[in-house]
Protein backbone atom coordinates (compact mmCIF):
# COMPACT_ATOMS: atom_id res chain seq x y z
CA UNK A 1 23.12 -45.88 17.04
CA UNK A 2 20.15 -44.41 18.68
CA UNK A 3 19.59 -47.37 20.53
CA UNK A 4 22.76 -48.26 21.89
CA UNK A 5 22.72 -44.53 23.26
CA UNK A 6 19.16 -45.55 25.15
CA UNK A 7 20.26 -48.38 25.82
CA UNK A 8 23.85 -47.67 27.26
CA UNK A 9 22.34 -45.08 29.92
CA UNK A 10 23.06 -42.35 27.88
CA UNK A 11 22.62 -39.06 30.14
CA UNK A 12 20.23 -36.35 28.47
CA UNK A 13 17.59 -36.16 26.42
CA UNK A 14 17.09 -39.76 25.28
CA UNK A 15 17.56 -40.93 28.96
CA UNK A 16 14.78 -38.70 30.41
CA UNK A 17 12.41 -39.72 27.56
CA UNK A 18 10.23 -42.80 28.76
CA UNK A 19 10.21 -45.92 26.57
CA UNK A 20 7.19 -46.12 24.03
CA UNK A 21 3.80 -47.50 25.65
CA UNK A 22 5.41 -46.80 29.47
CA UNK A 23 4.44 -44.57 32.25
CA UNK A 24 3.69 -41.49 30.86
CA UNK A 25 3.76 -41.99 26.76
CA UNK A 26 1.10 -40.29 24.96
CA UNK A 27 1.62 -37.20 27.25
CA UNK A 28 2.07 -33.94 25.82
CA UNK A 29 3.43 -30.84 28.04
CA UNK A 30 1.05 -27.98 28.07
CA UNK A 31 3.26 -25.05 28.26
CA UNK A 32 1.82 -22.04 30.10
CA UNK A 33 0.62 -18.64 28.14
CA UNK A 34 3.20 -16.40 27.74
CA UNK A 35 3.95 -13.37 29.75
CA UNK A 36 6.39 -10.82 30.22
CA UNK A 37 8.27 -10.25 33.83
CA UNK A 38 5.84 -7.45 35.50
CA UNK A 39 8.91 -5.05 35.49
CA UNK A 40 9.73 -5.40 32.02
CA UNK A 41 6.16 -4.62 31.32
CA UNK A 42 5.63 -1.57 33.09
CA UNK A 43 9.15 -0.29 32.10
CA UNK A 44 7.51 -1.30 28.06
CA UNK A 45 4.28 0.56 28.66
CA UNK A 46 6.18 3.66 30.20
CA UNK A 47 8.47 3.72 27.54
CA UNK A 48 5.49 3.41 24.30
CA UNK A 49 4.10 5.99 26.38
CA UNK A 50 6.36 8.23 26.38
CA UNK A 51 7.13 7.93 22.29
CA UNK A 52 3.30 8.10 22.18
CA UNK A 53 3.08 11.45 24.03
CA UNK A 54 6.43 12.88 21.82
CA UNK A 55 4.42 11.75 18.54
CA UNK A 56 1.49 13.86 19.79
CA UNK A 57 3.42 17.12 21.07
CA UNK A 58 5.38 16.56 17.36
CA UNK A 59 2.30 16.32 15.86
CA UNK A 60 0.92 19.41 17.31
CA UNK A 61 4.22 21.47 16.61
CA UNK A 62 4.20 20.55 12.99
CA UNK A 63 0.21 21.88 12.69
CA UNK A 64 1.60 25.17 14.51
CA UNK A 65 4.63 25.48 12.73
CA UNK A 66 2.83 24.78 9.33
CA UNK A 67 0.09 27.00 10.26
CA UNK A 68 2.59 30.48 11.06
CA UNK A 69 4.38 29.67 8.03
CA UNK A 70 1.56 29.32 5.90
CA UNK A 71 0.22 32.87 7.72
CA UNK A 72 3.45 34.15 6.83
CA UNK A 73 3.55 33.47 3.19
CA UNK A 74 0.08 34.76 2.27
CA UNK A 75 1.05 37.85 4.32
CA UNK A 76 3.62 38.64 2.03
CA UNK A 77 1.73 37.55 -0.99
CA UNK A 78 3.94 34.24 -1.90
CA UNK A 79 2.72 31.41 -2.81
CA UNK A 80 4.26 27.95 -1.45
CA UNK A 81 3.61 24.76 -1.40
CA UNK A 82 2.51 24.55 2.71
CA UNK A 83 -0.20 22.59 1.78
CA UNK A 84 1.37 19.78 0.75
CA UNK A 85 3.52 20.36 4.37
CA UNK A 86 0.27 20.53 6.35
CA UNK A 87 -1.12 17.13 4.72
CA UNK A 88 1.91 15.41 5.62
CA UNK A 89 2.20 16.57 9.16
CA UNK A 90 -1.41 15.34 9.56
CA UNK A 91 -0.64 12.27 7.49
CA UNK A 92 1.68 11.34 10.46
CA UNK A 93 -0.68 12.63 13.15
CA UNK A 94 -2.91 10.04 11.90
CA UNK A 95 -0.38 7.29 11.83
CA UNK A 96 0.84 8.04 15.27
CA UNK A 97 -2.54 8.30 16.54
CA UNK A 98 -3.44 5.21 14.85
CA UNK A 99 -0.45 2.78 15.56
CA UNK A 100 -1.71 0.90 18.55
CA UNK A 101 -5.05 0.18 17.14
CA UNK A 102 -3.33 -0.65 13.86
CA UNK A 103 -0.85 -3.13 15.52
CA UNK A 104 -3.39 -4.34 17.69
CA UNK A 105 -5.91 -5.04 14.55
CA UNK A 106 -3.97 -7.16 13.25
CA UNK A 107 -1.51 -9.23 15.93
């Protein structure tokens, strides 16, 4: 069957493919290294950014708001687990900080 499609001037792939041993067999296409549109890259880079710059200012309002609670607490003489609060606030501090270099390690 594959034949009689070559053969019968089949339009399309098997048309367009040259015969084995003619003009052009043994060539293999080198396709070209991929890269995004310019405007979908700086609209990709102003966008990561931006999420980058949010991580940080959350990061830095979780440290604050940690810190006055935990100033709070021993000024009334309780005892709370803010601790535990402030090492997960810096826990993802140092993921969000982290994340490029991460991502970039190891793609």
């Amino acid at each position: 069957m594959l034949t009689s499609l070559y053969s019968s001037g089949a339009t399309g792939f098997l048309a367009e493919t040259p015969a084995p041993g003619g003009a052009g067999a043994g060539v293999v296409p080198q396709p070209t290294a991929p890269t995004a549109p310019p405007e979908l890259a700086n609209l990709v880079g102003t966008a990561l950014n931006l999420v980058a710059w949010a991580g940080t200012a959350a990061g830095v309002a979780g440290v604050l708001i940690t810190g006055t609670m935990m100033a709070i607490s021993h000024k009334r003489g309780e005892s709370s687990e803010h601790m535990s609060r402030l090492g997960m606030v810096l826990g993802g501090c140092i993921l969000v900080a982290t994340a490029g270099p991460l991502v970039q390690f190891f793609f």
